[in-house]
C-alpha atoms as a PDB file:
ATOM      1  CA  UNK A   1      14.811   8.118 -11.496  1.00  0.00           C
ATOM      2  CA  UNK A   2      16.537   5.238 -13.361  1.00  0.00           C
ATOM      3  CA  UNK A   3      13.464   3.653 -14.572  1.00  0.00           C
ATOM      4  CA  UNK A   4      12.630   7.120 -16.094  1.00  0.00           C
ATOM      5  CA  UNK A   5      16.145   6.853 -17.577  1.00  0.00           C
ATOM      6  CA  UNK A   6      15.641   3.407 -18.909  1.00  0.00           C
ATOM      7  CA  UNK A   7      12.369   4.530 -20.845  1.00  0.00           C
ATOM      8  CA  UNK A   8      13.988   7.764 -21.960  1.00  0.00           C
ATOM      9  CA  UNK A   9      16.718   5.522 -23.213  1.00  0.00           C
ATOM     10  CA  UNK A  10      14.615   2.741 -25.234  1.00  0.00           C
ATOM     11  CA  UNK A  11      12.575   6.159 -26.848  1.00  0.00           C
ATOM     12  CA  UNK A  12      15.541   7.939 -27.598  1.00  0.00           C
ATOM     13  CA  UNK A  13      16.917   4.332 -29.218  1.00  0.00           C
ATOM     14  CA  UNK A  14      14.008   3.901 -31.088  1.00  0.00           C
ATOM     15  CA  UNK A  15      13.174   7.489 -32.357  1.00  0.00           C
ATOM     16  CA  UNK A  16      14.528   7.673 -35.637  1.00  0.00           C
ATOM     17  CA  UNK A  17      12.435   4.471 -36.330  1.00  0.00           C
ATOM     18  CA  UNK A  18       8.839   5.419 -35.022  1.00  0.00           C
ATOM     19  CA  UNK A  19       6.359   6.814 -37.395  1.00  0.00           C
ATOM     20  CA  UNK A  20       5.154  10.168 -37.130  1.00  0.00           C
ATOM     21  CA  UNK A  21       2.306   9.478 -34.637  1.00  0.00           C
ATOM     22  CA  UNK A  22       4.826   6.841 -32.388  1.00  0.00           C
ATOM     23  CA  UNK A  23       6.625  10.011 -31.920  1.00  0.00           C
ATOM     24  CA  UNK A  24       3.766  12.267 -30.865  1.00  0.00           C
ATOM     25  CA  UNK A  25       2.993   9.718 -28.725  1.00  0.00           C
ATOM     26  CA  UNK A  26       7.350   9.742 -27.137  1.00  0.00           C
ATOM     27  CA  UNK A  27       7.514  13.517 -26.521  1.00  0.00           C
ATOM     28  CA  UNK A  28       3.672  13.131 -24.977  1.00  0.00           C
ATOM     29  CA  UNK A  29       4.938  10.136 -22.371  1.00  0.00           C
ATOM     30  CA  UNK A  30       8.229  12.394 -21.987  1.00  0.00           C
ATOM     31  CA  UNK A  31       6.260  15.129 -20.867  1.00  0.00           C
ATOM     32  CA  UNK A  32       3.546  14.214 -19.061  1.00  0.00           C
ATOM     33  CA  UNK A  33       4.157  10.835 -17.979  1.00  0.00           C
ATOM     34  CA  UNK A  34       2.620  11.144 -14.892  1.00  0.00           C
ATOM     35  CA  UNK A  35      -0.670  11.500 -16.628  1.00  0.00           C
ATOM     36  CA  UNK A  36      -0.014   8.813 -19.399  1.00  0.00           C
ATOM     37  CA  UNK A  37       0.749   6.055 -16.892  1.00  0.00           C
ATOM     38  CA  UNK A  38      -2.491   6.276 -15.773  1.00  0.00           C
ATOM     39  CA  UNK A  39      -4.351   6.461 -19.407  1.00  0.00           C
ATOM     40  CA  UNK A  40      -6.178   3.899 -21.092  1.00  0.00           C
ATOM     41  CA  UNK A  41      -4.190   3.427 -24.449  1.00  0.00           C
ATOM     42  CA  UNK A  42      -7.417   4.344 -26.278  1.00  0.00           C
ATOM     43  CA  UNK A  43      -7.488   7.730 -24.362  1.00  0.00           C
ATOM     44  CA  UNK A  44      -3.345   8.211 -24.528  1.00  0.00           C
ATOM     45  CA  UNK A  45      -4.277   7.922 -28.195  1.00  0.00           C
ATOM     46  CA  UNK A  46      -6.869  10.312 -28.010  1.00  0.00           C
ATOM     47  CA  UNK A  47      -5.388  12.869 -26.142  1.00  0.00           C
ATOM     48  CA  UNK A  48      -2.381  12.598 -29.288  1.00  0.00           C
ATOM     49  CA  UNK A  49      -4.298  12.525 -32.020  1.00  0.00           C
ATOM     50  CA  UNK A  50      -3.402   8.601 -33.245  1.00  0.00           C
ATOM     51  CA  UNK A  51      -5.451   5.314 -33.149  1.00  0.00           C
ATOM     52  CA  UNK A  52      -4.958   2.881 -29.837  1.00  0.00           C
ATOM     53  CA  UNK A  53      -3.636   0.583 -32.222  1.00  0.00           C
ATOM     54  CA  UNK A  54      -0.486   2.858 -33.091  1.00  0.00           C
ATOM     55  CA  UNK A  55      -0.793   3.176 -28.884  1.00  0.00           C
ATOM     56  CA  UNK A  56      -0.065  -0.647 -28.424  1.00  0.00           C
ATOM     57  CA  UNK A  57       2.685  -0.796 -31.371  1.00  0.00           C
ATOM     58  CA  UNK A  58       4.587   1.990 -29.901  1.00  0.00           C
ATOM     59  CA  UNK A  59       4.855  -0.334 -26.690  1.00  0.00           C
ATOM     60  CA  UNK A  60       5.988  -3.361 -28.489  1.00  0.00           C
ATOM     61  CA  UNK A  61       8.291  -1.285 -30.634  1.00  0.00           C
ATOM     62  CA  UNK A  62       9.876  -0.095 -27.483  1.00  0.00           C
ATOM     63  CA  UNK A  63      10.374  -3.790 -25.986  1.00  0.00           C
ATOM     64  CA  UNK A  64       7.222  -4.108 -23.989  1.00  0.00           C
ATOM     65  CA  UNK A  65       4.319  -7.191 -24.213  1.00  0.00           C
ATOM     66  CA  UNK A  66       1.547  -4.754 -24.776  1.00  0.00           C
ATOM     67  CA  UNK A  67       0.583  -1.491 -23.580  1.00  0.00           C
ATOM     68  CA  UNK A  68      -0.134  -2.308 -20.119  1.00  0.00           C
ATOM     69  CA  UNK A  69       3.728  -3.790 -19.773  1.00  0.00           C
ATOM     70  CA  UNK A  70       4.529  -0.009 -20.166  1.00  0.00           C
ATOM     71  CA  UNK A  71       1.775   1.671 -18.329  1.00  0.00           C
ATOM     72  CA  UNK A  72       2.871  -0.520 -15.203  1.00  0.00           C
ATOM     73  CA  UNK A  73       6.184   0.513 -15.602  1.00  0.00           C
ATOM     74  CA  UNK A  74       5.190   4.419 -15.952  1.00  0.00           C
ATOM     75  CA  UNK A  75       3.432   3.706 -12.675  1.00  0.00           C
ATOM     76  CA  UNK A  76       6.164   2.233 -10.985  1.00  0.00           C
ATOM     77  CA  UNK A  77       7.990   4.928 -11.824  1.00  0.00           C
ATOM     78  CA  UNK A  78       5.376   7.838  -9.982  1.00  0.00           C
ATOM     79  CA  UNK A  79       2.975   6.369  -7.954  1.00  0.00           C
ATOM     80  CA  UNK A  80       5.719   7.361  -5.023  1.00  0.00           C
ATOM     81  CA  UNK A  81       6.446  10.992  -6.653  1.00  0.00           C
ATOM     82  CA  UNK A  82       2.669  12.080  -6.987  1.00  0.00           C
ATOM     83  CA  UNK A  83       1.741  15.370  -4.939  1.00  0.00           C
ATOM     84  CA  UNK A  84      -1.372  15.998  -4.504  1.00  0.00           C
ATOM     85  CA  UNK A  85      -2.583  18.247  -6.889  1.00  0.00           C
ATOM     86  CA  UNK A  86      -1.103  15.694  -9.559  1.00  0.00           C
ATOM     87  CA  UNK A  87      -3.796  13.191  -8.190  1.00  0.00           C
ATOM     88  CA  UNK A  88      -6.341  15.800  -8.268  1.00  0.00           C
ATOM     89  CA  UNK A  89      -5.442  16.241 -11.931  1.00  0.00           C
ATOM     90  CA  UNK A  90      -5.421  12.522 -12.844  1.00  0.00           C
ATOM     91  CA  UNK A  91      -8.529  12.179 -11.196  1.00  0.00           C
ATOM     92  CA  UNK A  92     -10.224  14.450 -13.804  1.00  0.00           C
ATOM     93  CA  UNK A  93      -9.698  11.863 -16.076  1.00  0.00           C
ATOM     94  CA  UNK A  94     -11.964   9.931 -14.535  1.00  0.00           C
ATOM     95  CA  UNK A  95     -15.440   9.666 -15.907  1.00  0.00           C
ATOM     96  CA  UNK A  96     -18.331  11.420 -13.533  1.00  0.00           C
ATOM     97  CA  UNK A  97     -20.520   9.109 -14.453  1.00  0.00           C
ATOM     98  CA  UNK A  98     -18.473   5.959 -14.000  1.00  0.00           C
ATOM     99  CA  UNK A  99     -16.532   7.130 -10.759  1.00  0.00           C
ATOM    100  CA  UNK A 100     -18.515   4.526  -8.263  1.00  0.00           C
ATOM    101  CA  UNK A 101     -17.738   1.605 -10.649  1.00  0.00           C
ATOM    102  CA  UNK A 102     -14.109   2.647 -11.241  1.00  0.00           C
ATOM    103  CA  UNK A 103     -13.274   3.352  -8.101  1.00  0.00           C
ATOM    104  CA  UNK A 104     -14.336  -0.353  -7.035  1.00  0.00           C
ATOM    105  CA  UNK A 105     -12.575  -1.967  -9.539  1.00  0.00           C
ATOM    106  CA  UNK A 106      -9.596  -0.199  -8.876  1.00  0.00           C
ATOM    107  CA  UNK A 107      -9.608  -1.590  -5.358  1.00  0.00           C
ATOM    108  CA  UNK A 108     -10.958  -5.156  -6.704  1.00  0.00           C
ATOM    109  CA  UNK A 109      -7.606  -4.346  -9.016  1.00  0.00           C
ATOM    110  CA  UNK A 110      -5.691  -3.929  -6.113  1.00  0.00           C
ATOM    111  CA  UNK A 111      -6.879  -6.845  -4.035  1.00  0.00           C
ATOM    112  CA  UNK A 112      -6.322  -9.201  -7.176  1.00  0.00           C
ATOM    113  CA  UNK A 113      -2.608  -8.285  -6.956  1.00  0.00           C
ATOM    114  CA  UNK A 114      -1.916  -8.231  -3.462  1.00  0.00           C
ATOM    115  CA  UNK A 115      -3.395 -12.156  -3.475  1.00  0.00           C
ATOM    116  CA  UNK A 116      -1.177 -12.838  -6.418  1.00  0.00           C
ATOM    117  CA  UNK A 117       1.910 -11.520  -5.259  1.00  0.00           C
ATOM    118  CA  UNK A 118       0.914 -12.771  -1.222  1.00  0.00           C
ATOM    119  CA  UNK A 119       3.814 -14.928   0.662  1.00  0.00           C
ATOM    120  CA  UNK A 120       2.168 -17.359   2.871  1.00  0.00           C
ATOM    121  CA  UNK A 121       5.329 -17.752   4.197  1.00  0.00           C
ATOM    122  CA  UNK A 122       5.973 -14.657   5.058  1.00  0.00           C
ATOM    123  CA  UNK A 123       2.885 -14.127   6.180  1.00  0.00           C
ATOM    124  CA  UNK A 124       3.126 -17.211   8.529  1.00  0.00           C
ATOM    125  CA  UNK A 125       6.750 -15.610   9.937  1.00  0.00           C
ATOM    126  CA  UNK A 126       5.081 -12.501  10.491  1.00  0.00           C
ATOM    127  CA  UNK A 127       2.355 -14.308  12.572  1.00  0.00           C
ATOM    128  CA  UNK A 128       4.813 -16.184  14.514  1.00  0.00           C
ATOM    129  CA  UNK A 129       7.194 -13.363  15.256  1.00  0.00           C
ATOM    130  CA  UNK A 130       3.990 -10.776  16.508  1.00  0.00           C
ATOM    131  CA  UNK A 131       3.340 -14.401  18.942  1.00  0.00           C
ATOM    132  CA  UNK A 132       6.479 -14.140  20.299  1.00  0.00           C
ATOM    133  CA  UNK A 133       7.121 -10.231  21.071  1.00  0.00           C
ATOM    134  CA  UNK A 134       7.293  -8.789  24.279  1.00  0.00           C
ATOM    135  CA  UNK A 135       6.136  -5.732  22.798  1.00  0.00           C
ATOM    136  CA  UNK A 136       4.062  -5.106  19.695  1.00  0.00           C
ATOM    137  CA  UNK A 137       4.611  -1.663  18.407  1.00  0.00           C
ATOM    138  CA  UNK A 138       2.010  -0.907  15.653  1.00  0.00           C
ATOM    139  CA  UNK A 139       2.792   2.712  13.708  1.00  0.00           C
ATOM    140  CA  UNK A 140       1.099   4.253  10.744  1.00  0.00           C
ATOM    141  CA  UNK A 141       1.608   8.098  10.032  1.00  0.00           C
ATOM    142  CA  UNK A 142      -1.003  10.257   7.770  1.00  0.00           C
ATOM    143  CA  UNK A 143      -3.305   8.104   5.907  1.00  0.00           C
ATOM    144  CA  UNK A 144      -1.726   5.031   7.242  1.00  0.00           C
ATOM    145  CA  UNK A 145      -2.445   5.738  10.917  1.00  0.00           C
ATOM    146  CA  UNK A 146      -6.136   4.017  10.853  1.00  0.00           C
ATOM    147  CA  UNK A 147      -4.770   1.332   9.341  1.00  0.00           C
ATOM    148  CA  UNK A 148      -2.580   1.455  12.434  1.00  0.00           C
ATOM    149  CA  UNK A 149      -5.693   2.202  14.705  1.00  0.00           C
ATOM    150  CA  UNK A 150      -7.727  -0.525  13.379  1.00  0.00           C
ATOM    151  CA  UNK A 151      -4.835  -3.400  13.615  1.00  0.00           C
ATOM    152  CA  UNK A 152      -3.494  -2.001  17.298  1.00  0.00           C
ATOM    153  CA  UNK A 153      -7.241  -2.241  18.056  1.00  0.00           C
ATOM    154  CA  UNK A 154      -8.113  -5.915  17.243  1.00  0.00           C
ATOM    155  CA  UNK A 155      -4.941  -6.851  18.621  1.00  0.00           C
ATOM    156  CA  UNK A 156      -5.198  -5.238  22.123  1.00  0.00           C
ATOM    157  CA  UNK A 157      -8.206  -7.742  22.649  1.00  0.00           C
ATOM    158  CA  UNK A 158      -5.749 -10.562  21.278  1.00  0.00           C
ATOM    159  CA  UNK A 159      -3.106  -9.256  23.545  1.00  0.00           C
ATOM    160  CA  UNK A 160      -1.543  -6.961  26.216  1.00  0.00           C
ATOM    161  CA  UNK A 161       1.215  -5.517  25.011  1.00  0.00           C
ATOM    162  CA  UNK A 162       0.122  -3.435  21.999  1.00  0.00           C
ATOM    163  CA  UNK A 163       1.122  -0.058  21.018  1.00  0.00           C
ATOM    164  CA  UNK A 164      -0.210   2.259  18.419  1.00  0.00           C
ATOM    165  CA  UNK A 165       2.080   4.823  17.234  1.00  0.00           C
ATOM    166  CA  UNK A 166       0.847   7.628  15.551  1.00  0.00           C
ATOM    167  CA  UNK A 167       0.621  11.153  15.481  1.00  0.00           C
ATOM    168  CA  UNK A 168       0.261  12.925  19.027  1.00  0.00           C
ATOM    169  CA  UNK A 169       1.374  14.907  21.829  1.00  0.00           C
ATOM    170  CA  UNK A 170       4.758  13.017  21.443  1.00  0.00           C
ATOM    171  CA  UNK A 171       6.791  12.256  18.735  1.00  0.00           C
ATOM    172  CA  UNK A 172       7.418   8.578  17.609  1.00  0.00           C
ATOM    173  CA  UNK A 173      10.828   8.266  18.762  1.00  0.00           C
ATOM    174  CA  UNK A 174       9.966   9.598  22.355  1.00  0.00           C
ATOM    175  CA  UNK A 175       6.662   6.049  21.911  1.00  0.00           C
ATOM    176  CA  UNK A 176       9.904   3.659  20.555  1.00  0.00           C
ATOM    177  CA  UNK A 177      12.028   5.217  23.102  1.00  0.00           C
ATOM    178  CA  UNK A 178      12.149   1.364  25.320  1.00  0.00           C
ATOM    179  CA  UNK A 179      11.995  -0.990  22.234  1.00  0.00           C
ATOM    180  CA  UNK A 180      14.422  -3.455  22.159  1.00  0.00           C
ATOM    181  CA  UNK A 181      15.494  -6.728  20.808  1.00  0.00           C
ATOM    182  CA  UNK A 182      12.349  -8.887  22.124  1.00  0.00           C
ATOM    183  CA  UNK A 183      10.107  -6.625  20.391  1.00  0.00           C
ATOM    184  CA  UNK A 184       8.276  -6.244  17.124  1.00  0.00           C
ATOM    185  CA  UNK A 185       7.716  -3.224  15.157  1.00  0.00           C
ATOM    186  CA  UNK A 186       5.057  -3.338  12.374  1.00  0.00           C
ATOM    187  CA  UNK A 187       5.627  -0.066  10.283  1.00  0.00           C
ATOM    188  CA  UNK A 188       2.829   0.463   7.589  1.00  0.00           C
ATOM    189  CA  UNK A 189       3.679   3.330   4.677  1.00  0.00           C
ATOM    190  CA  UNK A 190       2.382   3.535   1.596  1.00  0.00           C
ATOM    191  CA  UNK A 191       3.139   6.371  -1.177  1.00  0.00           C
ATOM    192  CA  UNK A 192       3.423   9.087  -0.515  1.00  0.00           C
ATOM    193  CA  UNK A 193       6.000   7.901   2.302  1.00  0.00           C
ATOM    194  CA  UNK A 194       6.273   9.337   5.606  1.00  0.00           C
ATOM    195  CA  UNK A 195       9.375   9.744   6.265  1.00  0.00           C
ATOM    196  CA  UNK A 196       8.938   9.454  10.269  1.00  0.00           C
ATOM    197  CA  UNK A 197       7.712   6.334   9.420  1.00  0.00           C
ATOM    198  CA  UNK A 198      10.690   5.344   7.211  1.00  0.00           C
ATOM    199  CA  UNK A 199      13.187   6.809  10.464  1.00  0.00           C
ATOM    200  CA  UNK A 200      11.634   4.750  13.210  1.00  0.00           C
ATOM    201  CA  UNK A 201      12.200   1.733  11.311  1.00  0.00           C
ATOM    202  CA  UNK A 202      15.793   2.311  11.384  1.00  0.00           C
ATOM    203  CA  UNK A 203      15.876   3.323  14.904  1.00  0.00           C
ATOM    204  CA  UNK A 204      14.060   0.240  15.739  1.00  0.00           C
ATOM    205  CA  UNK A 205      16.304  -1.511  13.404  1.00  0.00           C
ATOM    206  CA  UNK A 206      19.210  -0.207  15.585  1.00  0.00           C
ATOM    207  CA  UNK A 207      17.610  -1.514  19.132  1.00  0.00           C
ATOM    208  CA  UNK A 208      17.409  -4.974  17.205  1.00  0.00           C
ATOM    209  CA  UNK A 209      13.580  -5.008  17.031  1.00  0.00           C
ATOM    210  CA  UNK A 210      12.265  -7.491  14.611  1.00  0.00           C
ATOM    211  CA  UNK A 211      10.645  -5.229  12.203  1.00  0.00           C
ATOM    212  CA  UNK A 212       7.648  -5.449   9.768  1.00  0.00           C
ATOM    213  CA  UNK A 213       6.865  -3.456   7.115  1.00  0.00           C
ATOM    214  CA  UNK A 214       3.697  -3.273   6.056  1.00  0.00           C
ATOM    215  CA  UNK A 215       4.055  -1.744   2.586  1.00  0.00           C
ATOM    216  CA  UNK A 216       3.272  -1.808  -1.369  1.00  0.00           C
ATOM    217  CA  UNK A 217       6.232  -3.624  -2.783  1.00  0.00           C
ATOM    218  CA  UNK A 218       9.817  -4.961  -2.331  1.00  0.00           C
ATOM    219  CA  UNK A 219      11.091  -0.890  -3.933  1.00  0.00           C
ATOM    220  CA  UNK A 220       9.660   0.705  -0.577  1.00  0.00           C
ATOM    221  CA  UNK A 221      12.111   2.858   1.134  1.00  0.00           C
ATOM    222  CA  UNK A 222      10.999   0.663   4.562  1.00  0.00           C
ATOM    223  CA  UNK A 223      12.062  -2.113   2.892  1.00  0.00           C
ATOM    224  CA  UNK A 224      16.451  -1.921   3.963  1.00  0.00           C
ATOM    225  CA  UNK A 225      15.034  -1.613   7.341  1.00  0.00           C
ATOM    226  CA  UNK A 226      12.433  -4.557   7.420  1.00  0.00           C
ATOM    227  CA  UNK A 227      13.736  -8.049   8.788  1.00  0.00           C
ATOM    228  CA  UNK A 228       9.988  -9.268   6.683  1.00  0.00           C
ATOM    229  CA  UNK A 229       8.329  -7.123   4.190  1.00  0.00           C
ATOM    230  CA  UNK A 230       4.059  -8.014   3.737  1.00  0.00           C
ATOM    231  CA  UNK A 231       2.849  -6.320   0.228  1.00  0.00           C
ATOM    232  CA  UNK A 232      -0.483  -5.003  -0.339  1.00  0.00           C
ATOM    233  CA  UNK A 233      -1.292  -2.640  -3.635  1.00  0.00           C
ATOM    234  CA  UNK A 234      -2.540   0.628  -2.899  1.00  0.00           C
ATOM    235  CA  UNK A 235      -2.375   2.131  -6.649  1.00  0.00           C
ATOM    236  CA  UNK A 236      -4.581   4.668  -7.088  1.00  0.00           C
ATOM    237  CA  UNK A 237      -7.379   5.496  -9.222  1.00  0.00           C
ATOM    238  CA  UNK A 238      -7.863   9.515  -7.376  1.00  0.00           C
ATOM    239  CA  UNK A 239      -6.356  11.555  -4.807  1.00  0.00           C
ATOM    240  CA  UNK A 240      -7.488   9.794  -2.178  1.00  0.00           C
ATOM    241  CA  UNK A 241      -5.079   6.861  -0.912  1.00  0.00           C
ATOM    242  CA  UNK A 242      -6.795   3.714  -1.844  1.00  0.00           C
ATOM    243  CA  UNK A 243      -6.066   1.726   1.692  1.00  0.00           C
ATOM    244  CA  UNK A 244      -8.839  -1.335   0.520  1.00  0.00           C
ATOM    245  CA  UNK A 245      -6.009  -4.007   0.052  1.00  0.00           C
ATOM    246  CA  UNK A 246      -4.141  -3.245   2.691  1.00  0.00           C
ATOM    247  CA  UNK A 247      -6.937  -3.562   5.321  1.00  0.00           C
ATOM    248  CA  UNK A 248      -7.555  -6.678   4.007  1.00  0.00           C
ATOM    249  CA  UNK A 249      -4.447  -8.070   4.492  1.00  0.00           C
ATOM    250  CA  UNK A 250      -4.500  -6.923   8.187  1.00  0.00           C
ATOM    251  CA  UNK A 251      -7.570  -8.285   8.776  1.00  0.00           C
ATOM    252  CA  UNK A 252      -6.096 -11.457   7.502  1.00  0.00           C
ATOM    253  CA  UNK A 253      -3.080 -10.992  10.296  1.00  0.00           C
ATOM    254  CA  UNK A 254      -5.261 -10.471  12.863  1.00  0.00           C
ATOM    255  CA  UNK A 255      -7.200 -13.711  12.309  1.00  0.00           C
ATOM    256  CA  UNK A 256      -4.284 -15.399  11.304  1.00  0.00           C
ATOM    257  CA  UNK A 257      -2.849 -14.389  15.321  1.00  0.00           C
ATOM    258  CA  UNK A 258      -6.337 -14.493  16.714  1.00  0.00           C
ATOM    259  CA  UNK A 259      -6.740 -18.863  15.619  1.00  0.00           C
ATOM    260  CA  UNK A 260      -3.335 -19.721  17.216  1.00  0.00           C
ATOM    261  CA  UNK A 261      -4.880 -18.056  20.275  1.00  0.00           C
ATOM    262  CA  UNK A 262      -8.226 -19.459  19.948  1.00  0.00           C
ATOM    263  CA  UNK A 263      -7.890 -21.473  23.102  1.00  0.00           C
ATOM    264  CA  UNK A 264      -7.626 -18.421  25.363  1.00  0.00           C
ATOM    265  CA  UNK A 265      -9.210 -16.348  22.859  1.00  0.00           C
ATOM    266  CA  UNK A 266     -12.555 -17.105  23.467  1.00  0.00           C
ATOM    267  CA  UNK A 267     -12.718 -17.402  27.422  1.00  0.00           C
ATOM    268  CA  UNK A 268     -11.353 -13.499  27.108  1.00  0.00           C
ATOM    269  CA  UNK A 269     -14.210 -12.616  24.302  1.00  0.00           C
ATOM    270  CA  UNK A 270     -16.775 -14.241  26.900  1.00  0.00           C
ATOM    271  CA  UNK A 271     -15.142 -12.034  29.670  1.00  0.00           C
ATOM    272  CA  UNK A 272     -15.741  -8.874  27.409  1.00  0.00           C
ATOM    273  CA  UNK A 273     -19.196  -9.755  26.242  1.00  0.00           C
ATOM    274  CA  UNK A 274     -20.396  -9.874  29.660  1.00  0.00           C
ATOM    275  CA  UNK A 275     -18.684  -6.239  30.602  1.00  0.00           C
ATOM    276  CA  UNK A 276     -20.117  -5.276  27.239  1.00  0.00           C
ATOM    277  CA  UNK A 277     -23.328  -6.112  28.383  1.00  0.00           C
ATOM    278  CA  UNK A 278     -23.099  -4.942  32.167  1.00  0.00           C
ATOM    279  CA  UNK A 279     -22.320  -1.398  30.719  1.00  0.00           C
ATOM    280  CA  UNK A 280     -24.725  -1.457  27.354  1.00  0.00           C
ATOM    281  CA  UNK A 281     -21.495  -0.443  25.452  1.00  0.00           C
ATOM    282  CA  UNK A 282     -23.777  -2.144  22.497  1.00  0.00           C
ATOM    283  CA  UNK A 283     -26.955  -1.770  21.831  1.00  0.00           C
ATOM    284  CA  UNK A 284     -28.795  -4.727  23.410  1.00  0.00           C
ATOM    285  CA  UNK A 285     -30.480  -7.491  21.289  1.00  0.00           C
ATOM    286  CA  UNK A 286     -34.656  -7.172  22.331  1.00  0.00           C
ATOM    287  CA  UNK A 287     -34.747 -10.053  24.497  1.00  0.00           C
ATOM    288  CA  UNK A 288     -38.816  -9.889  24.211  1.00  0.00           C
END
């Protein structure tokens, strides 16, 4: 908790300085802060009884550009702590008659980031390397396993040798039991961390598996065990785990795979379209 430290250190520095309502607002952050880092500085303000204005020159008196310098760091700080009746509570903040549009924009929010903070070379490594394995190992645990669903899916039309692990009859280790060093493991985790997840990664660290993670930032505890890290935002505006950024980035892998195979791509999609329509898997187009 060392950026809880760090805050607690710049308040505690500050104190004797702040103004009556700059320290209503300290000992409110100090005690709830995992409701203030997700309040508006108008309704921090609110719920302390001083102006936003005193909101924002509390932040800048504590060395941060703004309020929202110190709100992101508040959320740094718990968005991986969070259980889930702390969501529930935070999402009471929300209000009923806005939830639809704030939901969106918090995703919208999210997308924005992940684009801004997006490696294209990375990205293009990770592309190459998921060319290259024997084996592609895709694993996603709790609310990331249909992220790992819907990526192992698209890919086992791109390729062969896809595997989604996940959940099941048996455990992950006994599914990575034959990975080795000309394979590719793409672990996705986002908070709340599963720590499966988090173990496989090391154990397919250990066979010398190129390994992926497919997480929200460079302080993920996949990250020591990731030869390439790809970040998407997930923060979230409820209790439910906001997966909208993270999709898109994997739909942006599996293009990104599916035009360097383009060539054979298409003769197999032909193949398939023609079983597809031998066994009405879809409905039919009314050929009247």
């Amino acid at each position: 908790m060392a950026g809880r430290q760090d805050l607690i250190h710049r308040i505690n520095a500050c104190y004797k300085g702040m103004s009556k309502g700059q320290k209503l607002i300290s000992e409110y952050i100090i005690n709830n802060y995992d409701k203030a880092a997700f309040m508006t500085a108008s309704k921090l303000g609110g719920n302390v009884g001083v102006s936003e204005s005193t909101v924002v020159r509390f932040a800048n008196m504590l060395g941060y550009e703004g309020y929202p310098k110190l709100q992101k760091a508040l959320q740094e700080l718990i968005r991986t702590k969070l259980t889930t009746v702390q969501r529930i509570e935070m999402s009471s903040e929300l209000d009923q008659g806005m939830i639809l549009k704030n939901v969106l924009k918090a995703d919208m929010n999210n997308i924005r980031k992940t684009i801004e903070e997006a490696s294209n070379e990375v990205f293009n490594y990770v592309v190459d390397s998921i060319l290259k394995a024997k084996n592609i190992y895709v694993m996603g645990l709790r609310s990331s396993a249909p992220l790992a669903q819907f990526m192992g899916y698209y890919l086992s039309f791109i390729f062969s040798n896809v595997r989604i692990v996940t959940s099941g009859v048996n455990d992950v280790f006994e599914q990575l039991i034959h990975i080795s060093n000309k394979d590719l493991l793409i672990g996705i985790s986002f908070p709340r961390y599963a720590t499966r997840t988090i173990e496989a990664m090391a154990f397919a660290k250990e066979r010398k598996a190129t390994t992926v993670a497919l997480t929200d930032g460079l302080i993920s505890p996949l990250t020591p065990h990731s030869d390439y890290i790809l970040q998407a935002r997930s923060d979230v505006a409820s209790f439910v785990d906001s997966l909208v950024a993270p999709l898109s980035l994997i739909n942006a892998l599996i293009v990104g795979v599916g035009m360097k195979k383009s060539p054979h791509l298409a003769s197999d999609f032909l193949e398939l379209e023609q079983m597809w329509g031998k066994y009405n898997v879809y409905v039919g187009r009314d050929k009247s």
